[in-house]
C-alpha atoms as a PDB file:
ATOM      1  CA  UNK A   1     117.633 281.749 151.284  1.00  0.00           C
ATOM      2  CA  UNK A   2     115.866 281.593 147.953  1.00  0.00           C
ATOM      3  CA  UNK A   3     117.504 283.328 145.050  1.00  0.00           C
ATOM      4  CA  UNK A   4     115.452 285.400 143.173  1.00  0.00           C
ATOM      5  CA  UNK A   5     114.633 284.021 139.329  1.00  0.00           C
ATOM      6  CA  UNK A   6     117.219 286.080 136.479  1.00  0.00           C
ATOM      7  CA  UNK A   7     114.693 288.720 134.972  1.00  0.00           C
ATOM      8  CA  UNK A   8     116.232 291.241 131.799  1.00  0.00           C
ATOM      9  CA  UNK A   9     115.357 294.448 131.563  1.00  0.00           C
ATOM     10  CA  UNK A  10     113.605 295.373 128.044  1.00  0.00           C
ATOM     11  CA  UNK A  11     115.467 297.363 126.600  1.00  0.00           C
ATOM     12  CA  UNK A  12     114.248 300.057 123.746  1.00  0.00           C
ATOM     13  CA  UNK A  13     116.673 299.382 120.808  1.00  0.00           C
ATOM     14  CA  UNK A  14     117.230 302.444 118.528  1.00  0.00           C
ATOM     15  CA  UNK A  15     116.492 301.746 114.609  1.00  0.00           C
ATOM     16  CA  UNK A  16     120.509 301.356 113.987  1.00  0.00           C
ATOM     17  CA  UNK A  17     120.785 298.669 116.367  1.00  0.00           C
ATOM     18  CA  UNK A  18     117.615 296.947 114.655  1.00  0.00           C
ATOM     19  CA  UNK A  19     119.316 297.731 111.173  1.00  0.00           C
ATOM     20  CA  UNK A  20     122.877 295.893 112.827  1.00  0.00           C
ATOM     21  CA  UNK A  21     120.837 293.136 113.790  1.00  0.00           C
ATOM     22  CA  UNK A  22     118.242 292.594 111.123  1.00  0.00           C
ATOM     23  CA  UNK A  23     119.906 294.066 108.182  1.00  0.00           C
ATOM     24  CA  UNK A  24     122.597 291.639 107.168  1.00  0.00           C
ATOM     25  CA  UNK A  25     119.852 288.715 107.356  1.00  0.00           C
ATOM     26  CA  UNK A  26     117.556 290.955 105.003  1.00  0.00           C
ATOM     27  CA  UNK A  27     120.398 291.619 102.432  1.00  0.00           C
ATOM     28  CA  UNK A  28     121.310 287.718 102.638  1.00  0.00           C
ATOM     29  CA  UNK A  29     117.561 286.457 101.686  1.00  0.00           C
ATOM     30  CA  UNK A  30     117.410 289.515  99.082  1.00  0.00           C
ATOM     31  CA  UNK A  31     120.534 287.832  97.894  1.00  0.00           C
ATOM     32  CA  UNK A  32     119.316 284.417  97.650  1.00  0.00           C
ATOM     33  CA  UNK A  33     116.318 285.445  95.888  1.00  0.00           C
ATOM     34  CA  UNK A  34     117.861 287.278  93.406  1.00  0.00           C
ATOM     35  CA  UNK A  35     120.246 284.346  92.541  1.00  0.00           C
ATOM     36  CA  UNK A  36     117.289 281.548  92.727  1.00  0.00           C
ATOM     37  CA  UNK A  37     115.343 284.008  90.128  1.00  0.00           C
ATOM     38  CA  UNK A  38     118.231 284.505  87.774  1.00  0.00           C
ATOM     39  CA  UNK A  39     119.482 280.333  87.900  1.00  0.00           C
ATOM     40  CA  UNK A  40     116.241 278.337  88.274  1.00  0.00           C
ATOM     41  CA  UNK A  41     114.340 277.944  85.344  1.00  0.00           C
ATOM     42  CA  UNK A  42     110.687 276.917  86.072  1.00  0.00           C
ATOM     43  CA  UNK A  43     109.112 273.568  85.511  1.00  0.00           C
ATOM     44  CA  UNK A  44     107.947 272.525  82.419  1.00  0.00           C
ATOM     45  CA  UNK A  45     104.176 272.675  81.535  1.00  0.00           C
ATOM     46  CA  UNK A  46     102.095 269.519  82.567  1.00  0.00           C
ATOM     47  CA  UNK A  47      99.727 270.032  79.399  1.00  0.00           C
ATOM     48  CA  UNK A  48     100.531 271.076  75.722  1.00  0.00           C
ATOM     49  CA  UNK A  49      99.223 271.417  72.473  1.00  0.00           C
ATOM     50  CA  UNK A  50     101.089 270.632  69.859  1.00  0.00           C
ATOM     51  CA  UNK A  51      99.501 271.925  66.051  1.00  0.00           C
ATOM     52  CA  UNK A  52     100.452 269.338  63.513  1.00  0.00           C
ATOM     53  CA  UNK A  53      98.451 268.806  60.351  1.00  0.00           C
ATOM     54  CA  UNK A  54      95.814 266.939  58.841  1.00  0.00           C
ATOM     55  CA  UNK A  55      94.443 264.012  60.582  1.00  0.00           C
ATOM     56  CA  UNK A  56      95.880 260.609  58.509  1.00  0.00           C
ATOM     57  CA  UNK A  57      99.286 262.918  57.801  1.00  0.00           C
ATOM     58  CA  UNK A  58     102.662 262.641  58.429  1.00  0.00           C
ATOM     59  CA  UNK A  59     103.041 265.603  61.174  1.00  0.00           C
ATOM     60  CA  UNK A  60     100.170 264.457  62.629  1.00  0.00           C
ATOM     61  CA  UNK A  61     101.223 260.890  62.853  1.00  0.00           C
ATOM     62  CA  UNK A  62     104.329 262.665  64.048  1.00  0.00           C
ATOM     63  CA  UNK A  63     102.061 264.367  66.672  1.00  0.00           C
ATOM     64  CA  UNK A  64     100.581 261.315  67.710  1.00  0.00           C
ATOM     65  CA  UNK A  65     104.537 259.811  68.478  1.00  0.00           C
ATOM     66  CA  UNK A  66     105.285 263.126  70.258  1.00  0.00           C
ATOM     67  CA  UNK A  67     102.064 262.653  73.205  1.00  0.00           C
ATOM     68  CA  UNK A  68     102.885 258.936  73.323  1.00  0.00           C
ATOM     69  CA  UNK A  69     106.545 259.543  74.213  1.00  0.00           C
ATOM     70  CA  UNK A  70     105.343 262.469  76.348  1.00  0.00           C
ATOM     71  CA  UNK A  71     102.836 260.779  78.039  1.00  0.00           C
ATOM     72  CA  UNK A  72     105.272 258.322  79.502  1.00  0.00           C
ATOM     73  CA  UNK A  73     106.851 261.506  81.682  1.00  0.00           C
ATOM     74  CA  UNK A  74     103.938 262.569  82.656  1.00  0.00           C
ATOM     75  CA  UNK A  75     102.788 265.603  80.070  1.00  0.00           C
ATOM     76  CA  UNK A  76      99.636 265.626  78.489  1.00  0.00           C
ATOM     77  CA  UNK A  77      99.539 266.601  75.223  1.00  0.00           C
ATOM     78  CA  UNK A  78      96.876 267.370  72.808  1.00  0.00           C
ATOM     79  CA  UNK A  79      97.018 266.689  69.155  1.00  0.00           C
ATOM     80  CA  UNK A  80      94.331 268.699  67.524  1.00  0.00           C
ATOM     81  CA  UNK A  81      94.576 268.523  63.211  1.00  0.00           C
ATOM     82  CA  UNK A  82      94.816 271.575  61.283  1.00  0.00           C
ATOM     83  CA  UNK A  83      94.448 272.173  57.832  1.00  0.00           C
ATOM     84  CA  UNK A  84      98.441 272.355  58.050  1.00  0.00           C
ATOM     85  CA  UNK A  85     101.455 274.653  58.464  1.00  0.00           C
ATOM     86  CA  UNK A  86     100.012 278.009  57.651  1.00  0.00           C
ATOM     87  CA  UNK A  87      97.681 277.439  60.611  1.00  0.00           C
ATOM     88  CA  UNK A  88      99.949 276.172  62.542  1.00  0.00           C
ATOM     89  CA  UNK A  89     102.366 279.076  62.350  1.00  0.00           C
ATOM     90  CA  UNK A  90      99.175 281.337  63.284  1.00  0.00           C
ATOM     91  CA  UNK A  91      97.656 279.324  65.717  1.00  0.00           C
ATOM     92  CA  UNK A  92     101.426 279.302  67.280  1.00  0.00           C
ATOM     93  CA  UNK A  93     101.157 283.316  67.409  1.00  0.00           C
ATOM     94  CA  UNK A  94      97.858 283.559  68.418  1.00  0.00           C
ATOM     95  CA  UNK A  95      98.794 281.665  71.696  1.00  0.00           C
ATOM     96  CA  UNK A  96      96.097 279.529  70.524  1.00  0.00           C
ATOM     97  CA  UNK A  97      99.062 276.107  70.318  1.00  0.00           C
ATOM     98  CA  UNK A  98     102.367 275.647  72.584  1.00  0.00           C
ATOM     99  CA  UNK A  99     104.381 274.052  69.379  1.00  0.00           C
ATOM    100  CA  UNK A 100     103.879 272.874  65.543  1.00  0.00           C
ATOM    101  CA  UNK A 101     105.229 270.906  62.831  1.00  0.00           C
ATOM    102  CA  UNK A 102     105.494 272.485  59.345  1.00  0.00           C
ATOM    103  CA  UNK A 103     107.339 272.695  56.355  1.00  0.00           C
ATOM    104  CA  UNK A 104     110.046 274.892  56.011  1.00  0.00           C
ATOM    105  CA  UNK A 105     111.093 277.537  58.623  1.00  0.00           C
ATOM    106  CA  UNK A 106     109.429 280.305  59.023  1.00  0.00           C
ATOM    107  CA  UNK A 107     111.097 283.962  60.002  1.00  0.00           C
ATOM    108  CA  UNK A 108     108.693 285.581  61.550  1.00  0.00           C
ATOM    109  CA  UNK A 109     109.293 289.786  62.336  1.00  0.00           C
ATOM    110  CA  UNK A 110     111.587 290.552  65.463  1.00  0.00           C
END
């Protein structure tokens, strides 16, 4: 006597039973997500330019100390002179630089 091989019927489950099976695993991963958003910060650019001053000058010098210690993590950075902190602070707004050295501190609107 051979016994036949164990076949299962399909069954047609209803949308609750999908929503019993599948909906604790979708609120989980919407979980996770929303913590991983709200904890992790993301990586830190790989390429920066950093407004400083005058070529020869002491916040460019000071630019030139920044990329070398930089460098030696793996950042790129670019130290392009500027006729000094006025143009830094608008080449900062303008998007145009990632960071500056100036004089003073400037308080910009909020």
């Amino acid at each position: 006597m051979s016994a036949k091989p164990f076949r299962r019927e399909r069954v047609a489950r209803t949308w609750g039973e999908r929503a019993r099976i599948f909906g604790p695993a979708a609120l989980l991963s919407l979980a996770a997500l929303i913590v991983t958003y709200h904890f992790v910060q993301p990586a830190p650019p790989r390429h920066i330019i950093f407004a400083t001053g005058q070529e020869g000058g002491a916040y460019y010098l000071f630019g030139l100390r920044y990329q070398a210690l930089l460098a030696r993590e793996g950042i790129d950075v670019s130290v392009p002179p500027t006729s000094g902190s006025v143009e830094n602070i608008h080449l900062l707004k303008k998007g145009e630089a990632d960071g500056r050295l100036c004089s003073g501190w400037h308080r910009g609107k909020r």
